[in-house]
Structure formats: structure tokens, C-alpha cells
N, C-alpha and C. Protein backbone atom coordinates (compact mmCIF):
# COMPACT_ATOMS: atom_id res chain seq x y z
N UNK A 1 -4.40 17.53 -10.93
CA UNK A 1 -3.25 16.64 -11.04
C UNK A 1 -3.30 15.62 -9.91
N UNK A 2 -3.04 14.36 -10.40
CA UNK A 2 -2.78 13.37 -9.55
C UNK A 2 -1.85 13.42 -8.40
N UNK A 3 -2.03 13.51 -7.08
CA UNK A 3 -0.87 13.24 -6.11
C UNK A 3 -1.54 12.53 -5.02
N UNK A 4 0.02 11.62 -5.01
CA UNK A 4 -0.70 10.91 -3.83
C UNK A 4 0.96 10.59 -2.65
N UNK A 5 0.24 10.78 -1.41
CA UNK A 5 1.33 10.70 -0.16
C UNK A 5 1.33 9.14 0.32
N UNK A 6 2.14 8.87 0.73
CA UNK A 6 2.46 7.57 1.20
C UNK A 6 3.16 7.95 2.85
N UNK A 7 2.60 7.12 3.79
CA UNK A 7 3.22 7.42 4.81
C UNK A 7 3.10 6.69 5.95
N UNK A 8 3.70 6.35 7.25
CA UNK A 8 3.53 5.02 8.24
C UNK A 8 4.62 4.77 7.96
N UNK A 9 5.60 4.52 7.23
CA UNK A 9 6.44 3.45 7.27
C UNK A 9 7.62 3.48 8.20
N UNK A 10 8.42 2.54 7.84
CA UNK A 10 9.71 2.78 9.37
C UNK A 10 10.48 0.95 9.25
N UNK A 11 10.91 1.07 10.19
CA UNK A 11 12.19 -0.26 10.61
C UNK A 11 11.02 -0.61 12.38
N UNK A 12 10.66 -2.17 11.66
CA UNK A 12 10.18 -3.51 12.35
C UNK A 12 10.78 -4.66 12.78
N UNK A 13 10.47 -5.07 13.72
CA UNK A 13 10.81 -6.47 14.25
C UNK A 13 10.17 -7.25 13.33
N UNK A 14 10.61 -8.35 13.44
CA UNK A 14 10.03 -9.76 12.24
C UNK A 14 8.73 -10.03 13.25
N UNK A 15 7.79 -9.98 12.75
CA UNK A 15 6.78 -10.52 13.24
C UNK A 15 6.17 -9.08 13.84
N UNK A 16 6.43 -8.04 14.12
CA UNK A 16 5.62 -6.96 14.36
C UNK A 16 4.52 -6.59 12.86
N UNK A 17 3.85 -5.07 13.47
CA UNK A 17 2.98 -4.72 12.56
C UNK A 17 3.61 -2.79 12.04
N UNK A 18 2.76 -2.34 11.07
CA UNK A 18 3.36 -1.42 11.01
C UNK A 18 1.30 -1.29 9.67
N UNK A 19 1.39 0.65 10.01
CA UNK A 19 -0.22 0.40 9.01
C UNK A 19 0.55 1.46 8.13
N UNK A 20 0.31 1.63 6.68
CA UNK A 20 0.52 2.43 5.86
C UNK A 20 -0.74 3.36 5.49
N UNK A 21 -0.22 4.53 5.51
CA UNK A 21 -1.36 5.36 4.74
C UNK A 21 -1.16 6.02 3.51
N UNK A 22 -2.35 6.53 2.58
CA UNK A 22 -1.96 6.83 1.13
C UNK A 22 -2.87 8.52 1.17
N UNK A 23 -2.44 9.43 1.27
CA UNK A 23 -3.50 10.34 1.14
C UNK A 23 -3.35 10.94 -0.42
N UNK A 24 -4.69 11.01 -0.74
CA UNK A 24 -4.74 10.81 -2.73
C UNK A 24 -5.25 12.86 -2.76
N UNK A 25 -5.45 13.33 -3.41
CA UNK A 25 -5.81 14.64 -3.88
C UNK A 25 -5.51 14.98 -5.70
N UNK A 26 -6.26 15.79 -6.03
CA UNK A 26 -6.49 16.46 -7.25
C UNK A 26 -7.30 15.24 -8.20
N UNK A 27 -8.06 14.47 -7.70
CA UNK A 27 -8.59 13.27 -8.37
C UNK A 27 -10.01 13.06 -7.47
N UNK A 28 -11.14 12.14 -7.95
CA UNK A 28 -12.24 11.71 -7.42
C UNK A 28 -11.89 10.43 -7.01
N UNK A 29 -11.35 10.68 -5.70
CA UNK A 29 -10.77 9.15 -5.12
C UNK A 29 -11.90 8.33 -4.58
N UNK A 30 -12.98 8.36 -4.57
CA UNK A 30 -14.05 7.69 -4.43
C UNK A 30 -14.52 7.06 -5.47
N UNK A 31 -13.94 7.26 -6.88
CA UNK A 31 -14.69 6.74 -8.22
C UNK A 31 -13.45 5.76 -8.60
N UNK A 32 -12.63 5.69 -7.92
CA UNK A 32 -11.09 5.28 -8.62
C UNK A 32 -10.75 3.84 -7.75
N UNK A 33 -10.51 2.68 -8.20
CA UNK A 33 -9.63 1.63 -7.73
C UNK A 33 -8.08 1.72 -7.32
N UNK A 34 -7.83 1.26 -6.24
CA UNK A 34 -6.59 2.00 -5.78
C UNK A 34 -5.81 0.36 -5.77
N UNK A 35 -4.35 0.21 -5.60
CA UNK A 35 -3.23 -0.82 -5.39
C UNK A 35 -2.32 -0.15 -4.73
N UNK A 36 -1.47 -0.94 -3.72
CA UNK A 36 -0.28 -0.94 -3.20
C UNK A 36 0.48 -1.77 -4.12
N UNK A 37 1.41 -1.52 -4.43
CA UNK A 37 2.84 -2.04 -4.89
C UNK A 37 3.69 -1.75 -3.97
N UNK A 38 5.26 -2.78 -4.14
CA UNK A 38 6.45 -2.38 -3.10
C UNK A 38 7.48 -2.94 -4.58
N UNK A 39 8.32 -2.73 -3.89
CA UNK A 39 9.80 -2.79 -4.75
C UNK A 39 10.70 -2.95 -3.67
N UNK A 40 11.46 -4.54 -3.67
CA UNK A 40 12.82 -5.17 -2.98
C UNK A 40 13.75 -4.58 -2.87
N UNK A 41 14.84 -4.02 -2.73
CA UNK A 41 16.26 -4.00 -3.01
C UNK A 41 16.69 -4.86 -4.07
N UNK A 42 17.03 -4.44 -5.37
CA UNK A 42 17.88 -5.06 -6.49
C UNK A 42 16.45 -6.20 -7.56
N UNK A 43 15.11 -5.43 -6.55
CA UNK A 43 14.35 -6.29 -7.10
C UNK A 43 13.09 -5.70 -8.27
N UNK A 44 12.28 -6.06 -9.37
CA UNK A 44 11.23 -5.43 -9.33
C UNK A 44 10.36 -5.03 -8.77
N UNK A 45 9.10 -4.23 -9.61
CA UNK A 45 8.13 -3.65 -8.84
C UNK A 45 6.90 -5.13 -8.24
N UNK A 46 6.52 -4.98 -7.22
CA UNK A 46 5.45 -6.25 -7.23
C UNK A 46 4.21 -5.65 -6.83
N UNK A 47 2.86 -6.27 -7.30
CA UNK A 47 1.57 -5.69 -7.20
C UNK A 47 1.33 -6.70 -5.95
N UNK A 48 0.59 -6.10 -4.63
CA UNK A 48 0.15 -6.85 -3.74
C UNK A 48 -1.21 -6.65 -3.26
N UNK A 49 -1.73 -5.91 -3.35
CA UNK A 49 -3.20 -5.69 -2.91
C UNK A 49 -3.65 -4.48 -3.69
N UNK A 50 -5.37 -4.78 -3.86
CA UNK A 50 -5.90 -3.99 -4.92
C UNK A 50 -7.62 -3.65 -4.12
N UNK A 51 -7.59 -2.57 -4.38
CA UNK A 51 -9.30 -2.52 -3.60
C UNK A 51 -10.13 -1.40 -4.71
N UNK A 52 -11.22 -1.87 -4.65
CA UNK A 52 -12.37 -1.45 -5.84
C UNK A 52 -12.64 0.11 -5.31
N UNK A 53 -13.37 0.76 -5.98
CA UNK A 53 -13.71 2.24 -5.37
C UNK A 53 -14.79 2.07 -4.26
N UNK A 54 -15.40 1.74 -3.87
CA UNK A 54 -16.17 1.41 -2.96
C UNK A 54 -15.50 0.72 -1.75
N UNK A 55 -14.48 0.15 -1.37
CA UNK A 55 -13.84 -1.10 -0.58
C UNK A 55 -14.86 -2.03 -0.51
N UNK A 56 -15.29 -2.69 -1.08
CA UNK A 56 -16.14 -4.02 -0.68
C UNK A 56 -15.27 -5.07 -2.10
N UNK A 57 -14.39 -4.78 -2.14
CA UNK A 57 -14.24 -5.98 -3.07
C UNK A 57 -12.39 -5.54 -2.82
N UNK A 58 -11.62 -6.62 -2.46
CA UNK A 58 -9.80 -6.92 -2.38
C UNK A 58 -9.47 -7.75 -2.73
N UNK A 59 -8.26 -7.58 -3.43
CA UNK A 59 -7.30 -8.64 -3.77
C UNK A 59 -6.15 -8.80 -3.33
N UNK A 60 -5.25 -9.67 -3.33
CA UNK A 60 -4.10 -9.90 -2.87
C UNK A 60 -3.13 -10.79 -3.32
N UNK A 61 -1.78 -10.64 -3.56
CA UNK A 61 -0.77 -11.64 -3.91
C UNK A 61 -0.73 -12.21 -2.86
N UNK A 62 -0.09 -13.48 -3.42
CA UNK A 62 -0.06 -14.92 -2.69
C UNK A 62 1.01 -14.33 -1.39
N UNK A 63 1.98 -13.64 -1.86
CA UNK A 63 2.66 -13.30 -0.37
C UNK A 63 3.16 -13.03 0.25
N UNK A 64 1.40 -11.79 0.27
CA UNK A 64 0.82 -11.03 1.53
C UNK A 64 -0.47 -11.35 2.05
N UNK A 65 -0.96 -12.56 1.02
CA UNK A 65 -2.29 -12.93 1.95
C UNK A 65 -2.14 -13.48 3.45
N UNK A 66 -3.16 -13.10 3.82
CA UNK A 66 -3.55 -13.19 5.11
C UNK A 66 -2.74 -12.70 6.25
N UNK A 67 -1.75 -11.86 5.85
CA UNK A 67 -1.07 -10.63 7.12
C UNK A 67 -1.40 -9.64 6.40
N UNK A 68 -1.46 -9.16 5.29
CA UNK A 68 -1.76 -7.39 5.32
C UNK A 68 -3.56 -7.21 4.63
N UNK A 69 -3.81 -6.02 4.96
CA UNK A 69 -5.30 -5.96 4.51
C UNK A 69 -5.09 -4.83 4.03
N UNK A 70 -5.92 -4.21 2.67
CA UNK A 70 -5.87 -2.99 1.97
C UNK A 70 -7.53 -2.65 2.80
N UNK A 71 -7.46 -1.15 2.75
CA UNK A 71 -8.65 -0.60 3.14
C UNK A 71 -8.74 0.54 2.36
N UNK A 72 -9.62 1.19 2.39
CA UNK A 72 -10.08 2.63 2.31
C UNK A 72 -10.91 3.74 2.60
N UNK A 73 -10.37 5.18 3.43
CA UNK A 73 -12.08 5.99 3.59
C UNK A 73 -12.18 7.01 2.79
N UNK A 74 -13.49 7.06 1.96
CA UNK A 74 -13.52 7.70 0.83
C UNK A 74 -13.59 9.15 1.56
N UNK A 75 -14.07 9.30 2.46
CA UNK A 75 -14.69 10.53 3.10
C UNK A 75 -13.28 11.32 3.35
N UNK A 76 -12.02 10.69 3.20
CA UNK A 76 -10.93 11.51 3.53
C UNK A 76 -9.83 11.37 2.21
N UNK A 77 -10.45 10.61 1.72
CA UNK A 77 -9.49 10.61 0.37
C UNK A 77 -7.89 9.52 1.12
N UNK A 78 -8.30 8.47 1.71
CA UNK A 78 -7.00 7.97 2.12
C UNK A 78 -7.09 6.64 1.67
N UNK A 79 -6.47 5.74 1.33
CA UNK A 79 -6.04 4.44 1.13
C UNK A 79 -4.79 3.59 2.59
N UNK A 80 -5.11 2.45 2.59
CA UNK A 80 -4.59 2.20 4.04
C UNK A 80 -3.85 1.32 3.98
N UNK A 81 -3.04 0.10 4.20
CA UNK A 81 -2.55 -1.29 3.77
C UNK A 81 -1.77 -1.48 5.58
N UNK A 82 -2.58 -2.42 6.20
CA UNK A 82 -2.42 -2.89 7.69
C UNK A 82 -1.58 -4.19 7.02
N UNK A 83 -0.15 -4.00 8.03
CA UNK A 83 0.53 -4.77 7.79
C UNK A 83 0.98 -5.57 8.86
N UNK A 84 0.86 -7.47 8.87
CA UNK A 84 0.65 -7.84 10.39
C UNK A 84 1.48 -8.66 10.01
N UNK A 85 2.36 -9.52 11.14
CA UNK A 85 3.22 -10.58 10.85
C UNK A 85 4.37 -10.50 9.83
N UNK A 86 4.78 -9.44 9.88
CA UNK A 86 5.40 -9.06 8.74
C UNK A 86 6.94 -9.83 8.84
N UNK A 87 7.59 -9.92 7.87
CA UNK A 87 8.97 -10.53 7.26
C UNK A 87 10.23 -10.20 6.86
N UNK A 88 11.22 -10.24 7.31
CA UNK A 88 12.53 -9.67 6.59
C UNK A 88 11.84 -9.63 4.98
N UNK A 89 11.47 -10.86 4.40
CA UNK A 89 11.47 -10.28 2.70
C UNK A 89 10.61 -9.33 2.50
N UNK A 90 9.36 -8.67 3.42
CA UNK A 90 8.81 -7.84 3.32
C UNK A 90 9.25 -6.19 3.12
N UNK A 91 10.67 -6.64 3.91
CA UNK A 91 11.64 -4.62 3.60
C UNK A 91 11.31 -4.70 1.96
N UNK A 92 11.03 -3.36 1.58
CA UNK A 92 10.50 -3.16 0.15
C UNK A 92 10.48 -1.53 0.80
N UNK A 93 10.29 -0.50 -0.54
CA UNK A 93 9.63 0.54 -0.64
C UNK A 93 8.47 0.22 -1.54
N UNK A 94 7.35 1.05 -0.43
CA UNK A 94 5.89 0.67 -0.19
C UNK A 94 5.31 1.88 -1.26
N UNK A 95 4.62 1.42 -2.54
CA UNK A 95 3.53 2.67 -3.03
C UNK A 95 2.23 2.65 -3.08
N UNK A 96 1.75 3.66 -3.00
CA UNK A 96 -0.01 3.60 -3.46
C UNK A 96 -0.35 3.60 -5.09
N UNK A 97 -1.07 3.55 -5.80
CA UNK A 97 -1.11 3.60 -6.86
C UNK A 97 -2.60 3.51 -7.04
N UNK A 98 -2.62 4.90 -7.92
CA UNK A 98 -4.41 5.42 -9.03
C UNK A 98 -4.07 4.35 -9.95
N UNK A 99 -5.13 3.23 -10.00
CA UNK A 99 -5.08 2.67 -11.33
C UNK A 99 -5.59 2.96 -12.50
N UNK A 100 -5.90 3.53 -12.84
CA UNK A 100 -6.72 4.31 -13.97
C UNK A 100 -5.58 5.13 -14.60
N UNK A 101 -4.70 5.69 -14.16
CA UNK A 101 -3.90 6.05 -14.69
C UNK A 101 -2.15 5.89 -14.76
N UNK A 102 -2.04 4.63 -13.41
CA UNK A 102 -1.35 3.76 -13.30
C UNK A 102 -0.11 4.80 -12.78
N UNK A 103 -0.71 6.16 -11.72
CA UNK A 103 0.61 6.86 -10.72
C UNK A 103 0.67 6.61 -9.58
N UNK A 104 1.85 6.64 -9.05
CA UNK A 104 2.23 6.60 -7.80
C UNK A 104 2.57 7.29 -7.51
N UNK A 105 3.14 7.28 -6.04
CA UNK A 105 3.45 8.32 -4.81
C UNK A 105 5.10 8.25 -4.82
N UNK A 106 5.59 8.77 -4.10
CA UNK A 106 7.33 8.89 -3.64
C UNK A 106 7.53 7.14 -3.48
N UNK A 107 6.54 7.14 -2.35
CA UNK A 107 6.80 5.69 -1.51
C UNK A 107 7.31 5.67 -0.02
N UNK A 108 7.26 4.62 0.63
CA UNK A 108 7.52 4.75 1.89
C UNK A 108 8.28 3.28 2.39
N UNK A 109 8.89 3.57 2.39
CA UNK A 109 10.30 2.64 2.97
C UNK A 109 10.06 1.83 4.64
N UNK A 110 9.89 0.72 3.64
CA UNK A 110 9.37 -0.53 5.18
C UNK A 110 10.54 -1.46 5.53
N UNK A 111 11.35 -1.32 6.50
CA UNK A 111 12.00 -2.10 6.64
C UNK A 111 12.01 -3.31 7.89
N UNK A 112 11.70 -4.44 7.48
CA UNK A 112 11.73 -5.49 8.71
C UNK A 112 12.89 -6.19 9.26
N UNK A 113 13.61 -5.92 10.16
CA UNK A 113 14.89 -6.43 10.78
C UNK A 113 14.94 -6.63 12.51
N UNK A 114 15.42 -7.47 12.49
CA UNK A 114 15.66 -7.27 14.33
C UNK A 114 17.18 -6.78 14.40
């Protein structure tokens, strides 16, 4: 069975950093393409970064490019999303997501405020 943990998150200054981690189990997380999604307050779900099973290939919505980076180490089964320069519109609850079968985790609650 698919499970996956989400975890790092917390309450930021505007412009601080904060790194998320995803730890995946009951799956071959080395064969699998992984995504972060978040979800606003009162808002939908949004897709923001996507990384291939290997990490040599990322994507990203328009905006989170160029402050957050998706990573991954297969050797531990974790998924990562480094989050830099971050934004009040950035408070969201944060998920990992198996795309192949399109599950997620609980989530992890990012909030940016001074």
C-alpha cells in the first residue's frame, strides 16, 4: 500500500526558507515520478513541481519557479521540495504525491507570516 509522510513544515518570515520532506513506503519509489501540490485557504489544489524517477529531469509552475527546487534520494525513499524566498501567498498545505496513482500524504502546513 501506498503511504507517503510529509514533513518540515511550520510558520516563516516572508522571505525566509523552510525544506519539506516526503518519506514514500509500500511502493518502488525509485521507478515512480513524484509532485508536490499545496492547497490555499478557501482555495484549490495547485500542482507546483514534478520530478522524473531518476531526478534528472523538473518541472515547475510559474509561481514557484526559481525559489523552490524539487529533489529526490532514491536510496531512502524520500522526496524533498527546498523552499527559498518564500511568500505570504505561499501559506498553503503542502503534499507529496505518487503520480501513477495520483495519492497523497496528510500534508504539511506551511505558513508564511511575520
Amino acid at each position: 500500500q501506498v503511504q507517503l509522510v510529509e514533513s518540515g513544515g511550520g510558520l516563516v518570515q516572508p522571505g525566509g526558507s523552510l525544506r519539506l520532506s516526503c518519506t514514500a513506503s509500500g511502493f518502488r519509489f525509485w521507478v515512480n515520478s513524484m509532485s508536490w501540490l499545496r492547497q490555499a485557504p478557501g482555495k484549490g489544489l495547485e500542482y507546483i513541481a514534478g520530478i522524473n524517477n531518476s531526478g534528472d529531469m523538473t518541472r515547475y509552475a510559474d509561481s514557484v519557479k526559481g525559489r523552490f527546487t524539487i529533489s529526490r534520494d532514491n536510496s531512502i525513499n524520500t522526496l524533498y521540495l527546498q523552499m527559498d524566498s518564500l511568500k505570504p501567498e505561499d501559506t498553503a498545505v503542502y503534499y507529496c504525491r505518487q503520480d501513477a496513482t495520483d495519492t497523497r500524504g496528510r500534508g504539511a502546513q506551511v505558513t508564511v507570516s511575520s
